[in-house]
PDB file of N, CA and C in Angstrom:
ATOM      1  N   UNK A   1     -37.724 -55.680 -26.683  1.00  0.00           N
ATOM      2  CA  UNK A   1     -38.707 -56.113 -25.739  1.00  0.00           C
ATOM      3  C   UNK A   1     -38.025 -56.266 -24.381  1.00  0.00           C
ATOM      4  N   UNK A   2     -38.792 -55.552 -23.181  1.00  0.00           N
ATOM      5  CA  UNK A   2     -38.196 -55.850 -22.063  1.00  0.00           C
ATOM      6  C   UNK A   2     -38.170 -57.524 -20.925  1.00  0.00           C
ATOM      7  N   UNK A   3     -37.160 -57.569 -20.514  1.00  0.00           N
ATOM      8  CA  UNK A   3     -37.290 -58.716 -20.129  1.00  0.00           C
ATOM      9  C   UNK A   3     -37.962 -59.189 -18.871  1.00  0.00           C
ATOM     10  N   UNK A   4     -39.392 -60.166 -18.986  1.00  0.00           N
ATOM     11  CA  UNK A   4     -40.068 -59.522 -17.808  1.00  0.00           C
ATOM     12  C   UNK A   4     -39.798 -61.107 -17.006  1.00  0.00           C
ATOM     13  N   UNK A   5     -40.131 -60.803 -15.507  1.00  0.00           N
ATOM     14  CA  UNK A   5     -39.760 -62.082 -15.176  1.00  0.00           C
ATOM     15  C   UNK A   5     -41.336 -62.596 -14.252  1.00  0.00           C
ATOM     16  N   UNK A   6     -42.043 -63.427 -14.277  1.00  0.00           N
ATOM     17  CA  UNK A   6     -43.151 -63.840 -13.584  1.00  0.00           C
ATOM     18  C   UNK A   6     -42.658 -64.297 -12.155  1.00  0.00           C
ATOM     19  N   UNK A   7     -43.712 -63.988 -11.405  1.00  0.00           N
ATOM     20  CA  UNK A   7     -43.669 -64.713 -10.007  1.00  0.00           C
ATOM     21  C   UNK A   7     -42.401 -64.462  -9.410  1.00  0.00           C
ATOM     22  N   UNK A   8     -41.991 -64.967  -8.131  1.00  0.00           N
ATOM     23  CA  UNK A   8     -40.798 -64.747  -7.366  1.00  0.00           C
ATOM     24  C   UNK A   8     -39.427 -65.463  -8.154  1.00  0.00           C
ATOM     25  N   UNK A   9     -38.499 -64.718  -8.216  1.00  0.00           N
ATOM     26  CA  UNK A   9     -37.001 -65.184  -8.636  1.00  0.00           C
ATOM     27  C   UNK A   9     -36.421 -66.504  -7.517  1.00  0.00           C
ATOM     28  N   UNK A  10     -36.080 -67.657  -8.508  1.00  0.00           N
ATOM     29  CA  UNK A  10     -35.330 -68.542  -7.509  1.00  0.00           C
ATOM     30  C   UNK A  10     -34.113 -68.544  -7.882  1.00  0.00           C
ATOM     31  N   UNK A  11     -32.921 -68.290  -7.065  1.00  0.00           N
ATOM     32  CA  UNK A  11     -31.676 -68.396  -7.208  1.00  0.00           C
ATOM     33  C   UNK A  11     -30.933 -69.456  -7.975  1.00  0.00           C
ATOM     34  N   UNK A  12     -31.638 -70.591  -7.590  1.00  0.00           N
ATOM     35  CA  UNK A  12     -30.839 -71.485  -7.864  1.00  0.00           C
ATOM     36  C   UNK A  12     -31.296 -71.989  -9.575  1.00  0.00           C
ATOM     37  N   UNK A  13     -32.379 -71.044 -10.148  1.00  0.00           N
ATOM     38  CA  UNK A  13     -32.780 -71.391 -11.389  1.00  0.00           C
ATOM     39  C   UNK A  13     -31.685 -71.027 -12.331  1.00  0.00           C
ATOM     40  N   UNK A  14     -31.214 -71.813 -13.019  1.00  0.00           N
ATOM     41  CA  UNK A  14     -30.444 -71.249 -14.562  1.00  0.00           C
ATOM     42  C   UNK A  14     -30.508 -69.921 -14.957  1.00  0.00           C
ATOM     43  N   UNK A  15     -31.915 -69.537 -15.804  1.00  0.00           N
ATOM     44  CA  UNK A  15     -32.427 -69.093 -16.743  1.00  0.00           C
ATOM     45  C   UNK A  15     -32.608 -67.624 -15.577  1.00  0.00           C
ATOM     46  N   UNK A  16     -33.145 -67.699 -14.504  1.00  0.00           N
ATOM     47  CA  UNK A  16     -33.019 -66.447 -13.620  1.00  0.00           C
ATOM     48  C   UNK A  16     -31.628 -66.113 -13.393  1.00  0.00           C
ATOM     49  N   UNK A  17     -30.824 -66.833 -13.374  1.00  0.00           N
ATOM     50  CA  UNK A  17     -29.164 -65.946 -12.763  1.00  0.00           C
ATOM     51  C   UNK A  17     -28.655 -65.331 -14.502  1.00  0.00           C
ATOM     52  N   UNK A  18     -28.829 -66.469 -15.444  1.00  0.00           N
ATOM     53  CA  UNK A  18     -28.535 -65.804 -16.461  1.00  0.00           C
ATOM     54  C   UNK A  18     -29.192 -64.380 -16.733  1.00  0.00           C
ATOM     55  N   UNK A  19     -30.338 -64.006 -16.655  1.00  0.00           N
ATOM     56  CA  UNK A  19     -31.333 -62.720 -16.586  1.00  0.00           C
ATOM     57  C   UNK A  19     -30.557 -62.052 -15.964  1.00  0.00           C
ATOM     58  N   UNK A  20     -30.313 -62.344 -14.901  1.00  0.00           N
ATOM     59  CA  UNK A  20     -29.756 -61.317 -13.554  1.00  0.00           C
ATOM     60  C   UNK A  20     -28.558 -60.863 -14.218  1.00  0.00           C
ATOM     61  N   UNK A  21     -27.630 -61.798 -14.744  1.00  0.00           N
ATOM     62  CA  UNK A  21     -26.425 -61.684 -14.965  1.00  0.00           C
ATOM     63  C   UNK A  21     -26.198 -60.436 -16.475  1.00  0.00           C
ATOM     64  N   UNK A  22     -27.465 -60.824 -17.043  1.00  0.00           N
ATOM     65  CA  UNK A  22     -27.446 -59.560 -18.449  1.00  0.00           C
ATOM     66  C   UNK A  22     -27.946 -58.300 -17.869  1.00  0.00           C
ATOM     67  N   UNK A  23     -28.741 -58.341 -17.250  1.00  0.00           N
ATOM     68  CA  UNK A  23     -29.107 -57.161 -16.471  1.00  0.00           C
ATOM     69  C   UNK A  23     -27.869 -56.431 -15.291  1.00  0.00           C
ATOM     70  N   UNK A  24     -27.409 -57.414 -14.616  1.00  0.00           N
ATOM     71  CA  UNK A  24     -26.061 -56.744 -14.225  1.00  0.00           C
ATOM     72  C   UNK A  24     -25.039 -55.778 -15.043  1.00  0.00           C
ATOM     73  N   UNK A  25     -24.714 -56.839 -16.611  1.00  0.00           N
ATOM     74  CA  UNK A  25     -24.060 -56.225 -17.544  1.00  0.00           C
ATOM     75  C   UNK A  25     -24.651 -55.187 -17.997  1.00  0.00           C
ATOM     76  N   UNK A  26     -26.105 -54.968 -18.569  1.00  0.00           N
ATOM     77  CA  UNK A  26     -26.051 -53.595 -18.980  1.00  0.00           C
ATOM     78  C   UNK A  26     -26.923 -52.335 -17.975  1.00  0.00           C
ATOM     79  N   UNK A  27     -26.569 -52.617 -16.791  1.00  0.00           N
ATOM     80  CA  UNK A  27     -26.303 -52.209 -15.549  1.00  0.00           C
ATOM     81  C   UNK A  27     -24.141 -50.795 -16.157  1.00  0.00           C
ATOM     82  N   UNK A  28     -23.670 -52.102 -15.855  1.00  0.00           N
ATOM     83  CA  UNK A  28     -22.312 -51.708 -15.892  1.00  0.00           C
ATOM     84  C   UNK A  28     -22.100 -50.923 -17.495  1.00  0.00           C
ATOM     85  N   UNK A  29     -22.989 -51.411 -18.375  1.00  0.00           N
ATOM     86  CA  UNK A  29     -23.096 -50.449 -19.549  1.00  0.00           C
ATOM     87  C   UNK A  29     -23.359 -48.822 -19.989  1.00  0.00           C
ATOM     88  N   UNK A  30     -24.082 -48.893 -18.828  1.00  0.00           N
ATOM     89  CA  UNK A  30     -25.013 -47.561 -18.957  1.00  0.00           C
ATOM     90  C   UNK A  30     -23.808 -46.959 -17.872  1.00  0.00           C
ATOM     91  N   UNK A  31     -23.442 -47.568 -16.635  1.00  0.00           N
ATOM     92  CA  UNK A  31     -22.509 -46.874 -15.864  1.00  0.00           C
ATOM     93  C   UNK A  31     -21.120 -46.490 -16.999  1.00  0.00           C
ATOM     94  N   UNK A  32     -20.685 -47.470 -17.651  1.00  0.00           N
ATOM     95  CA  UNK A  32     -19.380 -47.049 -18.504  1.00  0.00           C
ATOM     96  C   UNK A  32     -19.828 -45.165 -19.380  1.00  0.00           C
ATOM     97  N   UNK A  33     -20.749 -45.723 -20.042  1.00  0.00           N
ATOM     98  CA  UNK A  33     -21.153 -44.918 -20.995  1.00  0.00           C
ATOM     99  C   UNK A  33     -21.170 -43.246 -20.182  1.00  0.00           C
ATOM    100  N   UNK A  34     -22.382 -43.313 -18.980  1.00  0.00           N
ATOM    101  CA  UNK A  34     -22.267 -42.016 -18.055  1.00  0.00           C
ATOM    102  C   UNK A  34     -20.929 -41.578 -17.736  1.00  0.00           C
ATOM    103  N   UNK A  35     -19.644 -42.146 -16.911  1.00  0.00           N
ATOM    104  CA  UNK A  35     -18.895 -41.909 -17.030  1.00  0.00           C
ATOM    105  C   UNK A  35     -18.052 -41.889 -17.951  1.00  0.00           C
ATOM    106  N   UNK A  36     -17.666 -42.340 -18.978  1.00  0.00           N
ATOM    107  CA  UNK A  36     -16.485 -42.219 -19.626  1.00  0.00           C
ATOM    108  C   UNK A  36     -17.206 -40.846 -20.579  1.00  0.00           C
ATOM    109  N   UNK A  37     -18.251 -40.823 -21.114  1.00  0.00           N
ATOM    110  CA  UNK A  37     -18.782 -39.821 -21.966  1.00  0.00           C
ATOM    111  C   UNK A  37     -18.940 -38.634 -20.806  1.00  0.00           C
ATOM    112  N   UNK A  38     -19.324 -38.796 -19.855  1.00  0.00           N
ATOM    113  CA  UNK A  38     -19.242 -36.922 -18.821  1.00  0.00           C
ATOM    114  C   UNK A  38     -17.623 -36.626 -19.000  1.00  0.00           C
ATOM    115  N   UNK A  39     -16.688 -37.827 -18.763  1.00  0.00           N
ATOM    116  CA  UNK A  39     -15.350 -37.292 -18.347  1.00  0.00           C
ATOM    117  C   UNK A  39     -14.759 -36.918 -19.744  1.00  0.00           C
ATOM    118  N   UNK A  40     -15.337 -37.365 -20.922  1.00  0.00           N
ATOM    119  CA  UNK A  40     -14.690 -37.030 -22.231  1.00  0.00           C
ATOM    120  C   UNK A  40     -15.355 -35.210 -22.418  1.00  0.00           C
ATOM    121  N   UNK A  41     -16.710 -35.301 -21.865  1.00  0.00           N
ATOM    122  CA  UNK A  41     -16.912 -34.033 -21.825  1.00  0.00           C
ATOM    123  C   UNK A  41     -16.194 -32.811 -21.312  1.00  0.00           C
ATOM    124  N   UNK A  42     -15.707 -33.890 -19.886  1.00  0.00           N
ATOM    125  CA  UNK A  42     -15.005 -32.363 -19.038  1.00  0.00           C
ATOM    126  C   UNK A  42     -13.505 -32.012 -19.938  1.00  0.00           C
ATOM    127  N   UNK A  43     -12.922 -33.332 -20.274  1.00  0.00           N
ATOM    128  CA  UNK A  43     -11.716 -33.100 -21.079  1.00  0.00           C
ATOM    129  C   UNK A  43     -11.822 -31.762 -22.462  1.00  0.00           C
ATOM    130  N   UNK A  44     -12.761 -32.460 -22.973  1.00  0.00           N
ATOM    131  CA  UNK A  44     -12.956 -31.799 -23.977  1.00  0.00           C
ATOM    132  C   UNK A  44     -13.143 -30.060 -23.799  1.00  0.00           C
ATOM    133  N   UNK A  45     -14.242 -29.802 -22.482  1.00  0.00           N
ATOM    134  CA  UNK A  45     -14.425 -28.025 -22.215  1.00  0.00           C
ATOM    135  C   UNK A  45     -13.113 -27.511 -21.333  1.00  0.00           C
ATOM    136  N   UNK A  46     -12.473 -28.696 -20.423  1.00  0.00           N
ATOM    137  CA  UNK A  46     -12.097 -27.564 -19.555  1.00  0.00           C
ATOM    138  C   UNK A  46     -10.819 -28.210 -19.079  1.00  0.00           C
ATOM    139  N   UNK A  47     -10.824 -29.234 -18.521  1.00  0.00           N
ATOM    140  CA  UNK A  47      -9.584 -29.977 -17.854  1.00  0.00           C
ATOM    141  C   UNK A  47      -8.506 -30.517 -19.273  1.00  0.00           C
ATOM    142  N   UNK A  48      -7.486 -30.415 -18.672  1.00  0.00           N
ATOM    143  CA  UNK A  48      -6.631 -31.908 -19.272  1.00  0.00           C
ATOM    144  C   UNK A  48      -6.436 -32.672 -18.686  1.00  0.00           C
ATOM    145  N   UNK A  49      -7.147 -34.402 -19.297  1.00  0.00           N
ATOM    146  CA  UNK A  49      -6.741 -35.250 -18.228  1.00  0.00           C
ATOM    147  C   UNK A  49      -6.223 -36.248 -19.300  1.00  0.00           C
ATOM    148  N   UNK A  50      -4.881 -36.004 -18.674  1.00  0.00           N
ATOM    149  CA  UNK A  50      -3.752 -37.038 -19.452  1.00  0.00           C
ATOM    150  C   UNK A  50      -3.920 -38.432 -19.337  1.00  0.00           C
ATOM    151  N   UNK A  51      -4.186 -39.181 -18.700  1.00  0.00           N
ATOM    152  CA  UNK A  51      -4.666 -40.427 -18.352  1.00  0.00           C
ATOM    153  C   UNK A  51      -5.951 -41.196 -18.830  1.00  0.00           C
ATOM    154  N   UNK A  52      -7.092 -40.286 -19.521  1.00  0.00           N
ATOM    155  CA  UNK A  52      -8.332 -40.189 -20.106  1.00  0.00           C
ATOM    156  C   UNK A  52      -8.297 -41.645 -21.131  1.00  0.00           C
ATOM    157  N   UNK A  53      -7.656 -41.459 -22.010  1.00  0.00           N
ATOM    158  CA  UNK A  53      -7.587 -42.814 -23.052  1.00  0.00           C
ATOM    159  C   UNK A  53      -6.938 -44.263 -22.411  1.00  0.00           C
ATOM    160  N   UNK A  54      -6.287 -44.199 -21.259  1.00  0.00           N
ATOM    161  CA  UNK A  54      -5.625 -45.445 -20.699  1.00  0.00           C
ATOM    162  C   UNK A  54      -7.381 -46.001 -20.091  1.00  0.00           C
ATOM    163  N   UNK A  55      -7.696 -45.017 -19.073  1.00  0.00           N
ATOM    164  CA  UNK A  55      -8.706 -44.982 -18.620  1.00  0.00           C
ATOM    165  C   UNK A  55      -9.857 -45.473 -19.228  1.00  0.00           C
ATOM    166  N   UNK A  56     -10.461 -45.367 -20.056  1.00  0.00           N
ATOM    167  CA  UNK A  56     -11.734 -45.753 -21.112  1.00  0.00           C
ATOM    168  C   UNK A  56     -11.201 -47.032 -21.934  1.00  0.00           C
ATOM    169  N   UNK A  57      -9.846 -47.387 -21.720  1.00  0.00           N
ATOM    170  CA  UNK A  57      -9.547 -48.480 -22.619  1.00  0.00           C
ATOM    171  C   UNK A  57      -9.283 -50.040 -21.460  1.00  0.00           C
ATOM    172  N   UNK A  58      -9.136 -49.651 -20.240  1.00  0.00           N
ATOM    173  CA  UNK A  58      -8.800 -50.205 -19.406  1.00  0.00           C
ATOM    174  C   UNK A  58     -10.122 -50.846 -19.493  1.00  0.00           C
ATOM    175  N   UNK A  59     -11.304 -49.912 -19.077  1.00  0.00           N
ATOM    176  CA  UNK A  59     -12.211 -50.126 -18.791  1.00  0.00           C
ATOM    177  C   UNK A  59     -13.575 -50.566 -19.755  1.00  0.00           C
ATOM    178  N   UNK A  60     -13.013 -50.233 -21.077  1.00  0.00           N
ATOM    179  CA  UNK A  60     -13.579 -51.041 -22.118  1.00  0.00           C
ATOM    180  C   UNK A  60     -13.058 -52.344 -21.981  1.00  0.00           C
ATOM    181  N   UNK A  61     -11.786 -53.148 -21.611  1.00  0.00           N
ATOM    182  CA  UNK A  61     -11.403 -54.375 -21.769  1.00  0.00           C
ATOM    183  C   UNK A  61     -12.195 -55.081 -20.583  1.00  0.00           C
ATOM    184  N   UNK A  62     -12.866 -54.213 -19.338  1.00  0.00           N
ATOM    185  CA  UNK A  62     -13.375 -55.018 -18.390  1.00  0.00           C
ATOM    186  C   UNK A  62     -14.849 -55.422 -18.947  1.00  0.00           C
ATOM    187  N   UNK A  63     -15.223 -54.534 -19.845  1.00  0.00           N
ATOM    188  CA  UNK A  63     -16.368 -54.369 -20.011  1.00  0.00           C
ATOM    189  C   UNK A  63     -16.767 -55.268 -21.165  1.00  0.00           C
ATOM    190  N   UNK A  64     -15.736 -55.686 -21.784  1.00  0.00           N
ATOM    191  CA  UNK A  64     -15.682 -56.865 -22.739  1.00  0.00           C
ATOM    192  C   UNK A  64     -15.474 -57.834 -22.412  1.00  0.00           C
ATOM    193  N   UNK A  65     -14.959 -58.003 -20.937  1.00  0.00           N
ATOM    194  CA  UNK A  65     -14.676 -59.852 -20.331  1.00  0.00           C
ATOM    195  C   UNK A  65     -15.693 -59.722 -19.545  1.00  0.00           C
ATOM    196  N   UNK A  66     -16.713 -58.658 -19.302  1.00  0.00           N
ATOM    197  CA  UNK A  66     -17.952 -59.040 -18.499  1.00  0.00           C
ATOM    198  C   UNK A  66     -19.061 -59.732 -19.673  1.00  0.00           C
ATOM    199  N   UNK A  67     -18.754 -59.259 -20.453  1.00  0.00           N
ATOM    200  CA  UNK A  67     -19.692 -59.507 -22.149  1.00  0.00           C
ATOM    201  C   UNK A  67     -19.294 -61.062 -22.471  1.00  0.00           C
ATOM    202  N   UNK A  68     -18.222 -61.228 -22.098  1.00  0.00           N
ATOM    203  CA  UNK A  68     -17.680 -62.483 -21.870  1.00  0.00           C
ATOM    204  C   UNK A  68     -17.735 -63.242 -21.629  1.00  0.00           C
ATOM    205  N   UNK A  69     -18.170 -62.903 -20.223  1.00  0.00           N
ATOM    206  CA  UNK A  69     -18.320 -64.302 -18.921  1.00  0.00           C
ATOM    207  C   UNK A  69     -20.060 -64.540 -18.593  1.00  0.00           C
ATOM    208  N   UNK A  70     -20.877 -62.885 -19.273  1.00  0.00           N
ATOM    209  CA  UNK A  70     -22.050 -63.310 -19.723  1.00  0.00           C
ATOM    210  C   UNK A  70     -22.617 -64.480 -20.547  1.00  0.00           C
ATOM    211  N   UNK A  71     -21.496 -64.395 -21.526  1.00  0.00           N
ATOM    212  CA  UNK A  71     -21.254 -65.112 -22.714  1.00  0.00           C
ATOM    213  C   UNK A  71     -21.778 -66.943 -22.630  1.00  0.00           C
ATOM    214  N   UNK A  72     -20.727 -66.934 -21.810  1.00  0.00           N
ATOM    215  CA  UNK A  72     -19.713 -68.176 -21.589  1.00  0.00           C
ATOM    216  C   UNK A  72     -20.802 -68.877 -20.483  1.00  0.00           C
ATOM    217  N   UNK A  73     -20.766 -67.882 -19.652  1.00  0.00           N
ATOM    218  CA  UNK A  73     -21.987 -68.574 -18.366  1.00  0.00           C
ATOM    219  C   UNK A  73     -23.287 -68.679 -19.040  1.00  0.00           C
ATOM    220  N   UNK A  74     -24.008 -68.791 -19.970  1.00  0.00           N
ATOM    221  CA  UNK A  74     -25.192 -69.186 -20.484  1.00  0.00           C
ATOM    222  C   UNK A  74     -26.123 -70.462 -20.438  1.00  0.00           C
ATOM    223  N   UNK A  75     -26.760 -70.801 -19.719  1.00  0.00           N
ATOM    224  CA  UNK A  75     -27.342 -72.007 -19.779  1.00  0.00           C
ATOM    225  C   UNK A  75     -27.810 -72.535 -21.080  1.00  0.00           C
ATOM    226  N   UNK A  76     -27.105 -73.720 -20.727  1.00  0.00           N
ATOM    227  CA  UNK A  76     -27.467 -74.848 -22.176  1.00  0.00           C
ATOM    228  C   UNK A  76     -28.523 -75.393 -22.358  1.00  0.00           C
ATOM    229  N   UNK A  77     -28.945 -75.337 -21.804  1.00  0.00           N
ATOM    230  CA  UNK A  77     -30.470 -75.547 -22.220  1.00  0.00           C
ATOM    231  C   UNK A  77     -31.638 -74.785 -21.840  1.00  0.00           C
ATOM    232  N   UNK A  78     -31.650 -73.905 -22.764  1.00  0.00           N
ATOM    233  CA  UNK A  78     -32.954 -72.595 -22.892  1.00  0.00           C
ATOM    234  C   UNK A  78     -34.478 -73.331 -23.041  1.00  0.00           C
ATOM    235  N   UNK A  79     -34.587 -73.814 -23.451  1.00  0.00           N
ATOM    236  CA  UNK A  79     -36.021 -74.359 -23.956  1.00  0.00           C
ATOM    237  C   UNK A  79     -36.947 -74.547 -22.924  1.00  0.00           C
ATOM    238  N   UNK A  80     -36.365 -75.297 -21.931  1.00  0.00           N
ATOM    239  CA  UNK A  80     -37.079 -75.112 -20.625  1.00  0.00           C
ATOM    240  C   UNK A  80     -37.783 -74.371 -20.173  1.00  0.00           C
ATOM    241  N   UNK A  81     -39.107 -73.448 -20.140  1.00  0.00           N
ATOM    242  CA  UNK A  81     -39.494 -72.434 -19.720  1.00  0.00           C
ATOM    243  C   UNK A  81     -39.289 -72.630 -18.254  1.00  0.00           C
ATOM    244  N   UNK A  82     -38.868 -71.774 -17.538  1.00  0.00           N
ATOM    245  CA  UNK A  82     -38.944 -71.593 -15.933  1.00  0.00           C
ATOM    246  C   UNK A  82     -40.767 -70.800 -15.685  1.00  0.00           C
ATOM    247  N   UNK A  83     -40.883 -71.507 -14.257  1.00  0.00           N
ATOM    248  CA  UNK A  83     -42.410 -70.874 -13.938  1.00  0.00           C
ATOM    249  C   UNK A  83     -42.353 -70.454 -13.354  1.00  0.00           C
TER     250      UNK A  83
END
């Protein structure tokens, strides 16, 4: 289910930065995925790129402390509906 948000976003709400903040992440998800899967492509038809696995692993570890700090930054108390 998509995550829909009513009425104008207030910054300073919890429950909106957390939104923002998952949507940022799989923002940066879909960017990992486009790139690292085109560049595994080009490796694979045509280039050698020696650096390819440092590269996708580097950037899997960022992509796991963003999953992270999504994590971690979560407001504690959900129940609250925001209006």
């Amino acid at each position: 289910m998509p995550i829909k948000w009513y009425g104008n976003g207030d910054l300073e709400d919890p429950i909106y930065k957390h939104f923002s903040r998952i949507v940022n992440f799989v923002i940066h998800c879909m960017i990992f995925t486009a790139i690292v899967s085109g560049t595994w492509l080009l490796k694979e038809i045509k280039y050698e790129i020696g650096y390819f696995n440092n590269f996708a692993i580097v950037w899997s570890v960022l992509l796991a402390s963003h999953l992270l700090f999504v994590i971690i930054k979560k407001p504690k108390d959900t129940s609250k509906q925001s209006t």
